[in-house]
Protein backbone atom coordinates (compact mmCIF):
# COMPACT_ATOMS: atom_id res chain seq x y z
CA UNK A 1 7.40 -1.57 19.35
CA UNK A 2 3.24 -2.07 19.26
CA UNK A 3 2.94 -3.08 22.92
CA UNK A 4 1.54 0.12 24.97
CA UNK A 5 1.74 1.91 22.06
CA UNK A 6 -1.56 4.75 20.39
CA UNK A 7 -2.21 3.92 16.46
CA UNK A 8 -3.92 5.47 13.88
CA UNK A 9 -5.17 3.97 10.33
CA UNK A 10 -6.43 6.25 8.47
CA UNK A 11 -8.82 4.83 5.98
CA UNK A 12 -9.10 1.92 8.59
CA UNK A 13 -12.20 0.15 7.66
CA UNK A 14 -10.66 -0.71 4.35
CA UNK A 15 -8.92 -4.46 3.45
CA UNK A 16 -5.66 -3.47 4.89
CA UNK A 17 -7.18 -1.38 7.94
CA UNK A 18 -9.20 -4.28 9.00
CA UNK A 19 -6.33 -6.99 8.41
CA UNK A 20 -3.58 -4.80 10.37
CA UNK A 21 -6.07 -4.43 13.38
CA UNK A 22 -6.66 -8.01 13.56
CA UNK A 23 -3.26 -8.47 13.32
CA UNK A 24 -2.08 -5.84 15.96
CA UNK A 25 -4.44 -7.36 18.09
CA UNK A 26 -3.73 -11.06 17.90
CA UNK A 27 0.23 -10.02 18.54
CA UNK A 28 0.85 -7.35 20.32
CA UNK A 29 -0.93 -5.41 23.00
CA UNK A 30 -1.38 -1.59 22.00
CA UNK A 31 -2.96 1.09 24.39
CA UNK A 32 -5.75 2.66 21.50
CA UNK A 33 -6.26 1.89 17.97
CA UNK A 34 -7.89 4.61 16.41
CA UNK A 35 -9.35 3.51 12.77
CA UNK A 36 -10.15 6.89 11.52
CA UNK A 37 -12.94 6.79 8.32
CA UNK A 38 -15.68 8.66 6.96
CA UNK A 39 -17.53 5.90 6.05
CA UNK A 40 -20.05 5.17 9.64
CA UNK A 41 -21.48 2.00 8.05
CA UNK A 42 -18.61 0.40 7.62
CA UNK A 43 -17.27 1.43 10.86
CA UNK A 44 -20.32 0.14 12.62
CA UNK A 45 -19.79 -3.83 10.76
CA UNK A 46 -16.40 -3.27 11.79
CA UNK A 47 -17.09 -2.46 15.58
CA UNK A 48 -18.95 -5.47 15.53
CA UNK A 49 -15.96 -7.65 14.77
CA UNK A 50 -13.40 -5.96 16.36
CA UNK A 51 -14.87 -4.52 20.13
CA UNK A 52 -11.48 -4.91 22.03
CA UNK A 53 -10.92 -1.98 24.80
CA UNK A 54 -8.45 -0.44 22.93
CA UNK A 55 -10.37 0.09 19.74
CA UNK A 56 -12.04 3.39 18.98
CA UNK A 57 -13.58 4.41 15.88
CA UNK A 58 -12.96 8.34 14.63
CA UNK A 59 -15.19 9.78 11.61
CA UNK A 60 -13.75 12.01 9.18
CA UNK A 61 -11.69 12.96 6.42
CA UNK A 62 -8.31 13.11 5.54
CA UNK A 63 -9.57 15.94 3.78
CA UNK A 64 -10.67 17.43 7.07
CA UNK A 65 -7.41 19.65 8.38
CA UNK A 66 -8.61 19.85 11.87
CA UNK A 67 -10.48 16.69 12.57
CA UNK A 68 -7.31 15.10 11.57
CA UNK A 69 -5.30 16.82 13.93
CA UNK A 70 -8.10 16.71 16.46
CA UNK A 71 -7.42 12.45 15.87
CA UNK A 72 -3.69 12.64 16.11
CA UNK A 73 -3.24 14.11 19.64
CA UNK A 74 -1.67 11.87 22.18
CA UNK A 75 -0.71 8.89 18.90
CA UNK A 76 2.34 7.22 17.91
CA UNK A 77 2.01 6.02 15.11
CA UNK A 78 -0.10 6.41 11.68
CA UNK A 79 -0.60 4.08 9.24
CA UNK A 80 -1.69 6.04 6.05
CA UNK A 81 -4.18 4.25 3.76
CA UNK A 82 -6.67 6.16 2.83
CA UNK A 83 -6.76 7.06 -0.44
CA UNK A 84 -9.35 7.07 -3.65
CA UNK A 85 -7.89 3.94 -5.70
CA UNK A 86 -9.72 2.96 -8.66
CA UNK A 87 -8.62 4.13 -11.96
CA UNK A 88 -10.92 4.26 -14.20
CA UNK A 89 -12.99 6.81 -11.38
CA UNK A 90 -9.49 8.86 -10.73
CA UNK A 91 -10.00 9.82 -14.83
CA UNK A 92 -13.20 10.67 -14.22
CA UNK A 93 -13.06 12.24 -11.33
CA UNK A 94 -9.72 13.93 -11.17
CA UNK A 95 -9.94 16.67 -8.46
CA UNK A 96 -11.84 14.44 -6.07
CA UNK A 97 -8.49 12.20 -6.11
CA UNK A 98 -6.34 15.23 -6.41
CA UNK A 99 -8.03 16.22 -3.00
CA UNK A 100 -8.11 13.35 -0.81
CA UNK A 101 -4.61 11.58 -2.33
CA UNK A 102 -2.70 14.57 -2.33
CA UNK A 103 -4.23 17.30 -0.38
CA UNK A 104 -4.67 14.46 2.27
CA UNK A 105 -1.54 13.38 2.64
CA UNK A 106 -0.76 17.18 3.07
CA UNK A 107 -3.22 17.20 6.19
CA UNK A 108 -1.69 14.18 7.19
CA UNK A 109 2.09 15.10 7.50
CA UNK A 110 1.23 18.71 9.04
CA UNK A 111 -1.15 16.70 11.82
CA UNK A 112 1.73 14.28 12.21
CA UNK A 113 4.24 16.73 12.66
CA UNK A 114 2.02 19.57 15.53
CA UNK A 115 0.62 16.50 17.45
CA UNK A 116 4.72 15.01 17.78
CA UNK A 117 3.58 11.42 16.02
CA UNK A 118 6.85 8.87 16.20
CA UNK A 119 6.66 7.06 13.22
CA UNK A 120 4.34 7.43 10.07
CA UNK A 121 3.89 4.96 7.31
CA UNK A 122 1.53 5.90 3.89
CA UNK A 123 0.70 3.15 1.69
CA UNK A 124 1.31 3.94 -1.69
CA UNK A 125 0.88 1.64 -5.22
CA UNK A 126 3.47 0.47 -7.68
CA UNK A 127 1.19 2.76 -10.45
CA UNK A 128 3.15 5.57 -8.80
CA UNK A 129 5.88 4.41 -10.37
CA UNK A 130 6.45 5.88 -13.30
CA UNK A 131 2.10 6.91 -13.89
CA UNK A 132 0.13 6.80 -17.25
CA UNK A 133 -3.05 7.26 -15.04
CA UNK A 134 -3.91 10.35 -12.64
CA UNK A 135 -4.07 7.73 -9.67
CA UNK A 136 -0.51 7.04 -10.21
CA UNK A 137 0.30 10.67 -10.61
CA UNK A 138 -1.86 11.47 -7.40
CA UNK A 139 -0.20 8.50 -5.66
CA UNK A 140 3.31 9.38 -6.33
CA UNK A 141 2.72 13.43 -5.36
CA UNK A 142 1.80 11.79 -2.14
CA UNK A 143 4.89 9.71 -1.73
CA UNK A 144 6.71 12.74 -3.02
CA UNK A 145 5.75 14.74 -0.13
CA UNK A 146 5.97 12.29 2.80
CA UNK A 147 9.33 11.74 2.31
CA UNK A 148 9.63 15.28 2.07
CA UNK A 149 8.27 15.51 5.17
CA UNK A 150 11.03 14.06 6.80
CA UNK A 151 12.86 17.57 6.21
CA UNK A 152 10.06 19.43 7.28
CA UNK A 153 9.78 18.23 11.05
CA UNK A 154 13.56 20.27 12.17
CA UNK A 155 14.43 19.12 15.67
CA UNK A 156 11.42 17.56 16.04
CA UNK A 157 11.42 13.35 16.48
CA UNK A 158 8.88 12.43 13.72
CA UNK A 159 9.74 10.30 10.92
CA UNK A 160 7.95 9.48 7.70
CA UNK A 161 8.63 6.78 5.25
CA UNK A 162 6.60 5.17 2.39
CA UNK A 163 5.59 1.30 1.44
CA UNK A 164 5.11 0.40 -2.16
CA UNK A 165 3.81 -2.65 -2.90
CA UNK A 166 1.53 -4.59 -6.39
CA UNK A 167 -1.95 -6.13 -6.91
CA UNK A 168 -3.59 -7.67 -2.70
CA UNK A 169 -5.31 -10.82 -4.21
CA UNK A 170 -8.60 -10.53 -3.53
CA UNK A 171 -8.79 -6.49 -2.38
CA UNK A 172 -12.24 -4.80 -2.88
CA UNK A 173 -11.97 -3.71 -6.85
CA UNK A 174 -9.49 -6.32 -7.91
CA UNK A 175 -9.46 -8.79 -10.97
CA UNK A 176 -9.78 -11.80 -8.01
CA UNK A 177 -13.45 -11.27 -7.01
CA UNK A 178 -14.09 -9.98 -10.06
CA UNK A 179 -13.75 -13.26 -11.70
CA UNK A 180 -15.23 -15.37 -8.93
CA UNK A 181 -18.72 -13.30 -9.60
CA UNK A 182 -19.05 -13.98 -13.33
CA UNK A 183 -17.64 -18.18 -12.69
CA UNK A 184 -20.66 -18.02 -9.93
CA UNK A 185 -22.99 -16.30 -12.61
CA UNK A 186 -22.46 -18.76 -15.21
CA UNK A 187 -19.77 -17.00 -17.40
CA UNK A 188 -19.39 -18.89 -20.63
CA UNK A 189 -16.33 -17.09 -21.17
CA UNK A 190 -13.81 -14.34 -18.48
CA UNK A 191 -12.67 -10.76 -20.18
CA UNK A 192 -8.95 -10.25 -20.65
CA UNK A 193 -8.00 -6.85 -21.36
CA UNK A 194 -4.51 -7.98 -23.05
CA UNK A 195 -3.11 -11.57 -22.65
CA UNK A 196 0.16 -10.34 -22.39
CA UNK A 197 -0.38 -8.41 -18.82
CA UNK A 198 1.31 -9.24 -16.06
CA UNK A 199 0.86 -8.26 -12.07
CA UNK A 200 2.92 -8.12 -8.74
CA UNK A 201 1.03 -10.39 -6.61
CA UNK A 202 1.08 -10.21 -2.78
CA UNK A 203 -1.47 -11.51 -0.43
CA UNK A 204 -2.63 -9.36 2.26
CA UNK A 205 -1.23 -10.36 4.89
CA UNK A 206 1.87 -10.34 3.32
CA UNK A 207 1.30 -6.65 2.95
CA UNK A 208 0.33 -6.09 6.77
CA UNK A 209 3.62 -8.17 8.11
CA UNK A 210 5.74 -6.11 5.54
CA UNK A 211 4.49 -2.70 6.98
CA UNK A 212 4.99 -3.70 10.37
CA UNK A 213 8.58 -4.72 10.01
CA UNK A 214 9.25 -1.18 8.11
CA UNK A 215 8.06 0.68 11.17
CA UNK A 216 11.11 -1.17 13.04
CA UNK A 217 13.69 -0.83 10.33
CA UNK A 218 12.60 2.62 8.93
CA UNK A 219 15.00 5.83 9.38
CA UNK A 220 12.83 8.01 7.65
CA UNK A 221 12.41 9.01 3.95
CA UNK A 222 12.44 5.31 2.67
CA UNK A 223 10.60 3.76 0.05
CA UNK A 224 10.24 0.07 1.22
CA UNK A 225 9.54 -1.79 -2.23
CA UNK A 226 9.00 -5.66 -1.35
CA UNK A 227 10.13 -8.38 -3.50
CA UNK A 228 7.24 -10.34 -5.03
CA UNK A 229 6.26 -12.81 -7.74
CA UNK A 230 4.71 -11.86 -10.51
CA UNK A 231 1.51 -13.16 -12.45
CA UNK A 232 0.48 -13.46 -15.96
CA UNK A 233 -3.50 -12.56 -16.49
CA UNK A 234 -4.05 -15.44 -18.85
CA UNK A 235 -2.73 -17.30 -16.10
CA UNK A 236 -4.76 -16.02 -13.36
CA UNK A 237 -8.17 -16.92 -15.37
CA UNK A 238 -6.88 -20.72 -15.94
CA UNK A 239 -6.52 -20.88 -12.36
CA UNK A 240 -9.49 -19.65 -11.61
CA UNK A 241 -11.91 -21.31 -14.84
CA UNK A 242 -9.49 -24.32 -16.24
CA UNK A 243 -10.84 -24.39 -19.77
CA UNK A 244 -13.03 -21.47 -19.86
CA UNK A 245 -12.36 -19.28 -23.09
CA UNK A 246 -10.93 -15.55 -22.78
CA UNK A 247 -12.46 -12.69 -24.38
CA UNK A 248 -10.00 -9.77 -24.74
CA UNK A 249 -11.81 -6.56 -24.07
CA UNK A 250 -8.75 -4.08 -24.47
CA UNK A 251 -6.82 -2.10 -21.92
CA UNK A 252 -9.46 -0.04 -19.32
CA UNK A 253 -8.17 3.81 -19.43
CA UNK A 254 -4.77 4.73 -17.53
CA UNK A 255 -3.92 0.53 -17.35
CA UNK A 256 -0.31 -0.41 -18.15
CA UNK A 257 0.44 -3.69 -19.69
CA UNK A 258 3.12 -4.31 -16.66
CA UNK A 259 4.12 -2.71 -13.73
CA UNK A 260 7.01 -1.26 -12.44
CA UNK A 261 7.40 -0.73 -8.30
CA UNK A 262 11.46 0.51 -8.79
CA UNK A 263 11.85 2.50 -11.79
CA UNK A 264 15.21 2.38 -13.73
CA UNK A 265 15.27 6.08 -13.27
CA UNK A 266 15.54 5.64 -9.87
CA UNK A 267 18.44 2.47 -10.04
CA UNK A 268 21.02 5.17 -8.86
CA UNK A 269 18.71 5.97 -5.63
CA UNK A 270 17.71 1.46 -5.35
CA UNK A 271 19.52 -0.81 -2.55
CA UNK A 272 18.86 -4.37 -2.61
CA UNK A 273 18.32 -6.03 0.77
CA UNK A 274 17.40 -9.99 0.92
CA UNK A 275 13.93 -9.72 0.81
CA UNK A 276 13.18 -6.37 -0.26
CA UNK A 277 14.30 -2.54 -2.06
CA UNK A 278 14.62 0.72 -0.57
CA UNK A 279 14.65 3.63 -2.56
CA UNK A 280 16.32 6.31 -1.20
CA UNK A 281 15.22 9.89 -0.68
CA UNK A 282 16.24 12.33 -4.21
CA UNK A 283 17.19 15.07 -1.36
CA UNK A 284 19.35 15.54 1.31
CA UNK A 285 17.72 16.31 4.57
CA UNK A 286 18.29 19.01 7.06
CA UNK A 287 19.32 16.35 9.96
CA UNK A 288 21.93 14.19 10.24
CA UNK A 289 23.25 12.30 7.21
CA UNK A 290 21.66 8.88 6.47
CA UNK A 291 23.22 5.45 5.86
CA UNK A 292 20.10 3.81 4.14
CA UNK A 293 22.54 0.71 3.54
CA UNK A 294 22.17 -0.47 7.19
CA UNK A 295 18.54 0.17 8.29
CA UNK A 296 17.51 -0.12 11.83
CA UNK A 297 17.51 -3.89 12.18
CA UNK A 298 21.45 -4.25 11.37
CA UNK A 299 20.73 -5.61 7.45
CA UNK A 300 22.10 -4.51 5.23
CA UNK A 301 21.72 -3.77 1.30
CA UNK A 302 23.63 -3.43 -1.77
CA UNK A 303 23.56 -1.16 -4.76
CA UNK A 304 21.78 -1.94 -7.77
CA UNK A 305 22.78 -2.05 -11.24
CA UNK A 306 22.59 0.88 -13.41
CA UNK A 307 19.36 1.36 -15.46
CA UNK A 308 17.88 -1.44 -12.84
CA UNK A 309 14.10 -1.43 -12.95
CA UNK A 310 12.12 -3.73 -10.68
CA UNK A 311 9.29 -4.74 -13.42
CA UNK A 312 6.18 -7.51 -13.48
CA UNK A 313 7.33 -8.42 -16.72
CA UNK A 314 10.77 -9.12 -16.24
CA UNK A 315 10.62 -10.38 -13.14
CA UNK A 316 12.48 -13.58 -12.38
CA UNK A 317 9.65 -15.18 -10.38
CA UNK A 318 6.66 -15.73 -11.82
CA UNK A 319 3.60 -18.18 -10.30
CA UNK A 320 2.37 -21.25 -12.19
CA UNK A 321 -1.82 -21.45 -13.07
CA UNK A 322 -1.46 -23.77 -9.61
CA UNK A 323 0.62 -21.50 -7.60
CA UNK A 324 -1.99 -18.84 -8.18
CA UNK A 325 -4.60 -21.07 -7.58
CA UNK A 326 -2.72 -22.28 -4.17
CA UNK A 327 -2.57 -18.29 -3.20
CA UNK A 328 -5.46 -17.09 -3.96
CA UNK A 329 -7.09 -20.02 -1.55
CA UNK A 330 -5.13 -18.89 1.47
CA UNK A 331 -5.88 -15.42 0.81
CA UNK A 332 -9.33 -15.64 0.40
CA UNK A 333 -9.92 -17.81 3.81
CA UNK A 334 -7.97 -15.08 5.88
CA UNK A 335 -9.36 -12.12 4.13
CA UNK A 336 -12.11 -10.12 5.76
């Protein structure tokens, strides 16, 4: 459904941006790509790597009403991942994340909806699930209204849905790189805030391939949730410094010891499919009913148990010390 086809990232010059490009190009063979940032620096390293005819490179804002609809005429499709993302700044910084996660997103849908956009996709965070922190809170308002959205657009064809997803190993800000800059400093010994923490781990191209099959079996007002192992920190640092000590530092403001991507709350709303969830819209929409069962692709899901919650902690699958070791190699040589 990429070939021929006008995309959008917004946020594009980020991890996932520049991995979806470089995917989109390598398999399929879209008319324009349209990374839309506000950051020109990174827009100009990225140009570098990724000159293709189709590429074009939009400044702005997601905060920016008009310049976002201004970069929306004649698309397709939007991939949503822009957002402000660190946690500890979100507490400290509260209305800056209030007005790019949420009033964004707002911008986004509105731009979606007057320039007739197919399909839209926002990235959101298993913190919005359930939030102790304002980038949760922020992050779940957002998924909040783009499945909203999906009542908003009356006869019109677009069609919103969300993808929820844990830790990328080795993002910008993650524990990954973290670690690899004090073992190449010398570190005598790596800071755990809790040893009984645990993560979703996915890799990010994992991430990429899961948002691009969503776009085919989306109906619109989904929350894709995929299924993933989980890590233990303690675990993480052996792989990464076999024998180097741990000193626990205590949890960082707004951190949870685990996290939760399908909240029991929610277990009445959760289908299980084979290799993922889908959390159905809380409303009905003004169109015609949905069967979220059966998605586009023909599979189909199941009901989950009552009280279900899909939780690092009590996850079923959990990766070995080597396993996370084995990962976080492949990640690292693809990312970019």
């Amino acid at each position: 459904m990429f070939d021929g086809k006008s995309i959008l990232i917004t946020g594009g010059t980020g991890s996932f941006g520049k991995q979806y490009v470089q995917t989109l190009l390598q398999r399929y063979k879209p008319s324009r790509i349209v990374v839309y940032s506000r950051d020109e620096l990174k827009q100009y390293e990225m140009a570098q790597h990724f000159n293709a005819s189709c590429m074009r490179y939009f400044i702005g804002d997601v905060r920016d009403k008009e310049r976002l609809y201004q970069a929306t005429k004649g698309v397709d499709i939007v991939i949503h991942a822009a957002a402000l993302k660190q946690v500890p700044a979100a507490e400290y910084n509260p209305m800056e994340c209030i007005k790019t996660n949420i009033h964004g997103a707002e911008n986004v849908i509105h731009a979606a909806i007057e320039n007739k956009v197919d399909k839209v996709i926002a990235l959101s965070t298993d913190k919005a699930a359930n939030p102790i922190n304002l980038y949760g809170a922020t992050k779940l308002a957002s998924d909040k209204l783009f499945v909203a959205a999906n009542n908003m657009v009356g006869g019109g064809r677009t069609r919103f849905a969300v993808v929820r997803y844990g830790n990328v190993v080795g993002s910008r800000g993650s524990v990954v790189p973290f670690f690899r800059q004090l073992i190449d400093k010398g570190a005598t010994q790596l800071p755990i805030t809790d040893a009984r923490m645990t993560r979703f781990w996915i890799t990010l191209q994992q991430g990429v391939d899961f948002v691009l099959e969503d776009f085919l079996r989306m109906k619109g007002g989904e929350i894709f949730v995929p299924k993933l192992p989980s890590i233990r920190i303690t675990d993480l640092a052996l792989a990464m410094a076999p024998g180097l000590p741990h000193q626990h530092v205590g949890i960082r403001p707004g951190e949870k010891l685990h996290e939760v991507m399908c909240p029991a709350d929610d277990s009445h709303l959760t289908l299980e499919f084979e290799r993922h969830y889908v959390i159905r819209p809380t409303i009905q929409f003004n169109m015609e009913d949905m069967d979220y069962s059966v998605d586009m692709l023909g599979h189909k899901g199941k009901p989950v148990p009552d009280e279900f919650a899909y939780n690092s902690g009590s996850n079923p699958h959990f990766l070995t010390a080597p396993e996370i070791g084995d990962v976080n190699r492949i990640a690292m040589e693809g990312f970019h």
